[in-house]
N, C-alpha and C. Protein backbone atom coordinates (compact mmCIF):
# COMPACT_ATOMS: atom_id res chain seq x y z
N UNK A 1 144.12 204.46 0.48
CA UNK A 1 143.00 203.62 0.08
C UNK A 1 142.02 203.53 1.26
N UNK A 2 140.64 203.83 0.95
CA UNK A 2 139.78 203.42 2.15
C UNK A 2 139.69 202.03 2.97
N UNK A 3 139.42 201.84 3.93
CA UNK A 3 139.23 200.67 4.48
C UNK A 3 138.05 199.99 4.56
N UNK A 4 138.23 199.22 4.04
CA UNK A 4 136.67 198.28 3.88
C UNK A 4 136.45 197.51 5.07
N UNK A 5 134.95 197.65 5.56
CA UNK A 5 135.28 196.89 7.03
C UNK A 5 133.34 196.29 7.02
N UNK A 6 133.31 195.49 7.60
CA UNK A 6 131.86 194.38 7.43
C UNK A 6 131.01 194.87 8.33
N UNK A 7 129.84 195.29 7.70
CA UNK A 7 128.65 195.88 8.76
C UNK A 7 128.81 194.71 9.08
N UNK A 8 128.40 193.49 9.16
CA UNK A 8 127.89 192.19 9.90
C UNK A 8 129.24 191.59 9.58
N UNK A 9 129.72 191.34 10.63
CA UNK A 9 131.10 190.24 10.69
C UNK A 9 130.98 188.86 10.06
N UNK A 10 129.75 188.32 10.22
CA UNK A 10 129.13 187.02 10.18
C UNK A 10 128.84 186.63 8.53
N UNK A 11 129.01 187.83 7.85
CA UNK A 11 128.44 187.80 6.48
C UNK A 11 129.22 189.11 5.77
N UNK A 12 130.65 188.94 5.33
CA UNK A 12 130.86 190.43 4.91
C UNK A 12 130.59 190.24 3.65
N UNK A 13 130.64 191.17 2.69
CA UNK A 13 130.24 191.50 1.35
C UNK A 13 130.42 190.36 0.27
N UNK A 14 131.62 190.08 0.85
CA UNK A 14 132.51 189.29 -0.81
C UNK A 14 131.82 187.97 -0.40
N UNK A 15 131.16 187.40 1.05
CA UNK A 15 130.48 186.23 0.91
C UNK A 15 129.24 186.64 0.44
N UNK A 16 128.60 187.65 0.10
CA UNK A 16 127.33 187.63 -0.34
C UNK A 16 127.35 187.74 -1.57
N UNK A 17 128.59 187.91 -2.03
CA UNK A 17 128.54 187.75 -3.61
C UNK A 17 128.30 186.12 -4.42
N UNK A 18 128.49 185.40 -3.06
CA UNK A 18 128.53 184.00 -3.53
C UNK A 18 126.65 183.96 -3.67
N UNK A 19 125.80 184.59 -3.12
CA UNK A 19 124.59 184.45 -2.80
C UNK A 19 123.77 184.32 -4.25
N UNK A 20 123.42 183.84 -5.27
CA UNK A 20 122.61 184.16 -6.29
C UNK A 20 121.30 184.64 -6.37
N UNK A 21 121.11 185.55 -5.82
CA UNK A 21 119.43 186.37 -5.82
C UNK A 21 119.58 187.64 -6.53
N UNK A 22 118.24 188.18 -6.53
CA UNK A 22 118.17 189.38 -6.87
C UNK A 22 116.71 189.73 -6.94
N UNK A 23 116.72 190.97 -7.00
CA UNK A 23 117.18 192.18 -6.96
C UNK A 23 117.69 192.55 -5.92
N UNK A 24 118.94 193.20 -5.88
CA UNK A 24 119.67 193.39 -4.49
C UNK A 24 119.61 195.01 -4.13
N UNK A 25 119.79 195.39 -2.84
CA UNK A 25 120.20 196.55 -2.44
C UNK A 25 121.28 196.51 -1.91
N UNK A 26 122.43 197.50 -2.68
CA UNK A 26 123.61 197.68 -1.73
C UNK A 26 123.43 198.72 -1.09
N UNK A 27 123.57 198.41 0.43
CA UNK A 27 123.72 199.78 0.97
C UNK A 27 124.95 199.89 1.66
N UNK A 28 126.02 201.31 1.41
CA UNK A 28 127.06 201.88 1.65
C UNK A 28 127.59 202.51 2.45
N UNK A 29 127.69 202.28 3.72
CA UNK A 29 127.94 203.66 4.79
C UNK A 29 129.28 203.72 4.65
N UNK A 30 129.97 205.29 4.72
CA UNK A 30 131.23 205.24 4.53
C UNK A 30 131.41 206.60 6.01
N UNK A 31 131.89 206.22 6.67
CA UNK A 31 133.13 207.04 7.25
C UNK A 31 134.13 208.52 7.09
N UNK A 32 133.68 209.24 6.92
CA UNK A 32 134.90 210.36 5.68
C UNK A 32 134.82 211.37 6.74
N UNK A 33 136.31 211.67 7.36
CA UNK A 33 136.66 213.10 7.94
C UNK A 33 135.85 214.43 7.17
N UNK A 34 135.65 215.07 7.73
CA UNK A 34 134.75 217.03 6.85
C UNK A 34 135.76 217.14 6.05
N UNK A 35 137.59 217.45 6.34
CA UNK A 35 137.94 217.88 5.02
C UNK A 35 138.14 217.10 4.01
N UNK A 36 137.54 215.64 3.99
CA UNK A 36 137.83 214.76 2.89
C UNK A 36 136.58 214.90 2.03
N UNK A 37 135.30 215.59 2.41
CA UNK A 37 133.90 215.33 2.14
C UNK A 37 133.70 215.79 0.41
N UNK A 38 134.83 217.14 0.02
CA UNK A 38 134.29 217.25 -1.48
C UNK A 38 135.35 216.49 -2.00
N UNK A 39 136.32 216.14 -1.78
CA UNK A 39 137.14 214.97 -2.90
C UNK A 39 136.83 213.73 -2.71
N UNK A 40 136.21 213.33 -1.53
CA UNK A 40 135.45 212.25 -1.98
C UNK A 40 133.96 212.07 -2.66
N UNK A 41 133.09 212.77 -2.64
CA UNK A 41 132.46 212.87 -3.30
C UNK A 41 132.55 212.85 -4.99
N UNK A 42 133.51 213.73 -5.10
CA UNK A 42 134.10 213.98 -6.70
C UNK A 42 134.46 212.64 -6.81
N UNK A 43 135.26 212.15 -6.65
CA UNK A 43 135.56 210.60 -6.76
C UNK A 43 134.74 209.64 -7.00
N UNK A 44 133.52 209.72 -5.77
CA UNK A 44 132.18 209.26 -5.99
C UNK A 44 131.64 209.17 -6.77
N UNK A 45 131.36 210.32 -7.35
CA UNK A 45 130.48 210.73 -9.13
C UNK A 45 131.43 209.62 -10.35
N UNK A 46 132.67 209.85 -10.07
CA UNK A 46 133.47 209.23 -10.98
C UNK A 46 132.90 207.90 -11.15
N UNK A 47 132.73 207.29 -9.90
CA UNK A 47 132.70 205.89 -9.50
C UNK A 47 131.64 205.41 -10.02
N UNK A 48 129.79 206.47 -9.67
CA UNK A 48 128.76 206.19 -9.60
C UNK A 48 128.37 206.52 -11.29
N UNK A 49 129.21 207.13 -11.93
CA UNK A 49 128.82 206.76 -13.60
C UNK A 49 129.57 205.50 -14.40
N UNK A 50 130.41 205.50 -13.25
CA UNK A 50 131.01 204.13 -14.28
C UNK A 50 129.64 203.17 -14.38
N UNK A 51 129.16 202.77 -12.42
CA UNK A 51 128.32 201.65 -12.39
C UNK A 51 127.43 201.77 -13.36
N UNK A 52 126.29 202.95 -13.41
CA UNK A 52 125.41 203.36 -14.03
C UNK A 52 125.84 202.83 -15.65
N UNK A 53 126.64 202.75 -16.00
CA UNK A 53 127.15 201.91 -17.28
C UNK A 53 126.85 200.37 -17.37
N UNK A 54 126.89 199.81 -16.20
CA UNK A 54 127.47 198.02 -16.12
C UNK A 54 126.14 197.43 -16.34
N UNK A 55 126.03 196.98 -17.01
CA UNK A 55 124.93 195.59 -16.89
C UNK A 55 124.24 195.38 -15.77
N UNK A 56 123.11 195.73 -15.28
CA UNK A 56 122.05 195.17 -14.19
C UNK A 56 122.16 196.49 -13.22
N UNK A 57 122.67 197.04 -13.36
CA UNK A 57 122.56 198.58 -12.74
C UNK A 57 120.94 199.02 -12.91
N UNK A 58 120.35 199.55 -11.88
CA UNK A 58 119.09 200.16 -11.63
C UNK A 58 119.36 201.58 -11.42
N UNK A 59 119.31 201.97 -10.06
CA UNK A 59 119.40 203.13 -9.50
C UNK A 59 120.47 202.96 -8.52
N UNK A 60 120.53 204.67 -8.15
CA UNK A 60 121.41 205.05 -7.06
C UNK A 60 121.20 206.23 -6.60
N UNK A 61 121.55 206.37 -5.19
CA UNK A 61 120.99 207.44 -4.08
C UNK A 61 122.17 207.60 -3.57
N UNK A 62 122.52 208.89 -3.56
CA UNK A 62 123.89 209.18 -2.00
C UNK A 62 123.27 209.85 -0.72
N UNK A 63 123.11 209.83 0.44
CA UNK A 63 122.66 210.38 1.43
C UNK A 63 123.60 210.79 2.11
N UNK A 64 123.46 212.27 3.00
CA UNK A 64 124.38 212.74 4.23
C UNK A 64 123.73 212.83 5.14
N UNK A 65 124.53 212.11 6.37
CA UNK A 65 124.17 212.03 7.61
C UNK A 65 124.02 213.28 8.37
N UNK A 66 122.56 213.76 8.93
CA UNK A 66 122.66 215.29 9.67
C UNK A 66 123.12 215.87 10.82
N UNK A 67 123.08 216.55 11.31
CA UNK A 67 123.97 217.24 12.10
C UNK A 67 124.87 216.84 12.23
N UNK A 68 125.97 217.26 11.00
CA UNK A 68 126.93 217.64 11.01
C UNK A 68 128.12 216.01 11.05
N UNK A 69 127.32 215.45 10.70
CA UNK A 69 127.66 213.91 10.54
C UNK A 69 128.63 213.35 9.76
N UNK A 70 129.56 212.39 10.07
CA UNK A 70 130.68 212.19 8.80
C UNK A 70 130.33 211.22 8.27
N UNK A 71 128.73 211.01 8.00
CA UNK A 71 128.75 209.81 7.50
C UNK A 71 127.81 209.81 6.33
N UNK A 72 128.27 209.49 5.59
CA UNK A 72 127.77 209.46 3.88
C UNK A 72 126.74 208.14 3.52
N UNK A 73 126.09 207.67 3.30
CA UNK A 73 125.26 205.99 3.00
C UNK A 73 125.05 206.38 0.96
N UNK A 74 125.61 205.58 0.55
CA UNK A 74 125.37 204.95 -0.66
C UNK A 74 124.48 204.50 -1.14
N UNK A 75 123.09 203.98 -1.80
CA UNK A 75 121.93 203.01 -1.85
C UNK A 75 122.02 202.54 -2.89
N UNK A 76 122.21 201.70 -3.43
CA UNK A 76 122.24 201.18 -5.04
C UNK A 76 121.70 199.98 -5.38
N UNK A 77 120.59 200.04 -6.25
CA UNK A 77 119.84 198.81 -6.36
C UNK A 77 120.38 197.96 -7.69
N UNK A 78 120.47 196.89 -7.83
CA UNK A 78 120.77 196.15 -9.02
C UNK A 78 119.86 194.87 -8.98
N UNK A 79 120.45 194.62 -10.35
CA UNK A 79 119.51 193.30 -11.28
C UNK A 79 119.58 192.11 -10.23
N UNK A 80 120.66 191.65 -9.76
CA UNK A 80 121.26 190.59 -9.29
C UNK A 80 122.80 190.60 -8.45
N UNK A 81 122.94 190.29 -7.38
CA UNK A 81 124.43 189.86 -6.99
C UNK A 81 125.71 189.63 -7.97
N UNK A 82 125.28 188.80 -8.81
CA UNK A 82 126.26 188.65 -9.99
C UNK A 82 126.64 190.16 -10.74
N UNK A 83 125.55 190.82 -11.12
CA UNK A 83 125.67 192.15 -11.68
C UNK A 83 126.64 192.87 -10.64
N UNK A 84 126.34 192.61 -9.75
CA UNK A 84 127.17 193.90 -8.76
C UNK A 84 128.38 193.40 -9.04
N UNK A 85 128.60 192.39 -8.75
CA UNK A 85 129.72 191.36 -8.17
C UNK A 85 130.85 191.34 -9.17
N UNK A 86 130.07 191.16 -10.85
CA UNK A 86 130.99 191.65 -11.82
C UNK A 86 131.20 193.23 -12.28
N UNK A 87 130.85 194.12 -11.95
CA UNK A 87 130.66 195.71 -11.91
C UNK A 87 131.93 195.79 -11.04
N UNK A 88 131.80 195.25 -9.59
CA UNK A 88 133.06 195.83 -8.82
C UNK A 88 133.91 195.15 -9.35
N UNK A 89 134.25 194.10 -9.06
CA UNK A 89 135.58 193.28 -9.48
C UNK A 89 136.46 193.90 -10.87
N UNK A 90 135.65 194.35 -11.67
CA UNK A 90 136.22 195.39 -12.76
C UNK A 90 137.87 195.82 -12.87
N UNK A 91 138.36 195.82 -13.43
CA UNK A 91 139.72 196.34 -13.18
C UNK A 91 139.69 198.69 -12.95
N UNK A 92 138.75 198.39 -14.11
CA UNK A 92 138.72 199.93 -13.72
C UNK A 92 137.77 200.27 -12.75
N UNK A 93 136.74 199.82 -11.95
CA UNK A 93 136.17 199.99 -10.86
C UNK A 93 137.24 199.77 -9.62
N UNK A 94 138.51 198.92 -10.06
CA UNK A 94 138.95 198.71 -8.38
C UNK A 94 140.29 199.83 -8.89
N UNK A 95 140.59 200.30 -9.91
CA UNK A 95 141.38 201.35 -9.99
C UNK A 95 140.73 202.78 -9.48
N UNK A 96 139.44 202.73 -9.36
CA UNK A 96 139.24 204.03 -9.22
C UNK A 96 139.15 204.13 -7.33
N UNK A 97 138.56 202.57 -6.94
CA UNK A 97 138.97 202.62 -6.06
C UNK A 97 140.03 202.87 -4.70
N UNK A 98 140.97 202.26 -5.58
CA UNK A 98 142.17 202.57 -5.08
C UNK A 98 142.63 203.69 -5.05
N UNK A 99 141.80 204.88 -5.02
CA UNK A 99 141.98 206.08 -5.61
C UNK A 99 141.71 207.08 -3.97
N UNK A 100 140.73 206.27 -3.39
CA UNK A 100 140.33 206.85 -2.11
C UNK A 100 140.86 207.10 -1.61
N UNK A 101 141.29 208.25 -0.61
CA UNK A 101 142.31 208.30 0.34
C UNK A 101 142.30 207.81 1.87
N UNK A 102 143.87 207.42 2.10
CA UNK A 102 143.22 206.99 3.34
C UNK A 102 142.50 207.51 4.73
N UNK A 103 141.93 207.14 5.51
CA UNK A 103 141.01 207.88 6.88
C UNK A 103 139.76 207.93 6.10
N UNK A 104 139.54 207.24 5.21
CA UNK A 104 138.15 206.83 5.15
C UNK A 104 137.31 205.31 4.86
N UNK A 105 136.98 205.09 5.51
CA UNK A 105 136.11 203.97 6.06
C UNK A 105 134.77 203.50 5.68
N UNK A 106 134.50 202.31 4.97
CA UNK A 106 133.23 201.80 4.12
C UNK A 106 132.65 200.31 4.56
N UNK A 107 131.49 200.54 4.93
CA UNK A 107 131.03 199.17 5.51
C UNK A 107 129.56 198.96 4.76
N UNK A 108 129.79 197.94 3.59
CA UNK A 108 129.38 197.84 2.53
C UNK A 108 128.53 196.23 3.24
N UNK A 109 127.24 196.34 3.14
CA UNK A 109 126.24 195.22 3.00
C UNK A 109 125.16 195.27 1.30
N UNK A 110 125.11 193.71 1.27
CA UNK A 110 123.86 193.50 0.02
C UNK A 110 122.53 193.14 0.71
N UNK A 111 121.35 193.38 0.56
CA UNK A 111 119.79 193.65 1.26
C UNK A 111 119.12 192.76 0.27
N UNK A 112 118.21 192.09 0.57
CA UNK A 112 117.07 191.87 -0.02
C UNK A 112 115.80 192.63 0.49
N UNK A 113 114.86 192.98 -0.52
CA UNK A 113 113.63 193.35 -0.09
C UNK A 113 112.82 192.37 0.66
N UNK A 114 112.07 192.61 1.76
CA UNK A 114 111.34 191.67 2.09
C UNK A 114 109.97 192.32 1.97
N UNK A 115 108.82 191.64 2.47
CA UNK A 115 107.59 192.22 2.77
C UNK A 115 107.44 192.50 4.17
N UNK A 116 107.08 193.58 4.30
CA UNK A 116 106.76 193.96 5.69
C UNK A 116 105.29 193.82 6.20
């Protein structure tokens, strides 16, 4: 199973689920050794059509980190915190999860847009 670990210590994920706003950005950096890079991905797709199903789902982006980088970023915009919040908690979202293998590593934050 991957290890879930808190971009910001101060605020990890599952407290921002308490947050009621929206429109949110999740953004995903994950960790993944080179020979884990096409079975996790495949996994990925699995994962990223379930969401694309759930209620308040917008979009989604996967990015790879360059030269030669093990690091993958996720982008996924939704309706609301709640939307996400009930999407993961899912029984078959945390089954597929549990699916990851281990030596790979995910440090999962929720964003608001601001104005710049």
């Amino acid at each position: 199973m991957a290890k879930l670990q808190s971009l910001d210590p101060h605020t990890p994920m599952f407290a921002q689920f308490k947050e009621k706003t929206g429109p949110i950005v999740l953004a995903n950096t994950f960790v993944v050794p080179k020979e884990m890079t096409e079975s996790f991905l495949a996994l990925f797709r699995r994962q990223a059509e379930f969401m694309k199903a759930q209620p308040g789902f917008v979009s989604l982006q996967m990015h790879k980190g360059t030269a030669d980088s093990q690091l993958l970023m996720n982008v996924a915009i939704w309706e609301s915190t709640e939307a996400l919040a009930t999407a993961f908690g899912s029984p078959e979202f945390q089954r597929m999860a549990a699916e990851f293998p281990d030596g790979i590593v995910s440090y999962p934050h929720i964003f608001e847009q601001i104005d710049a």
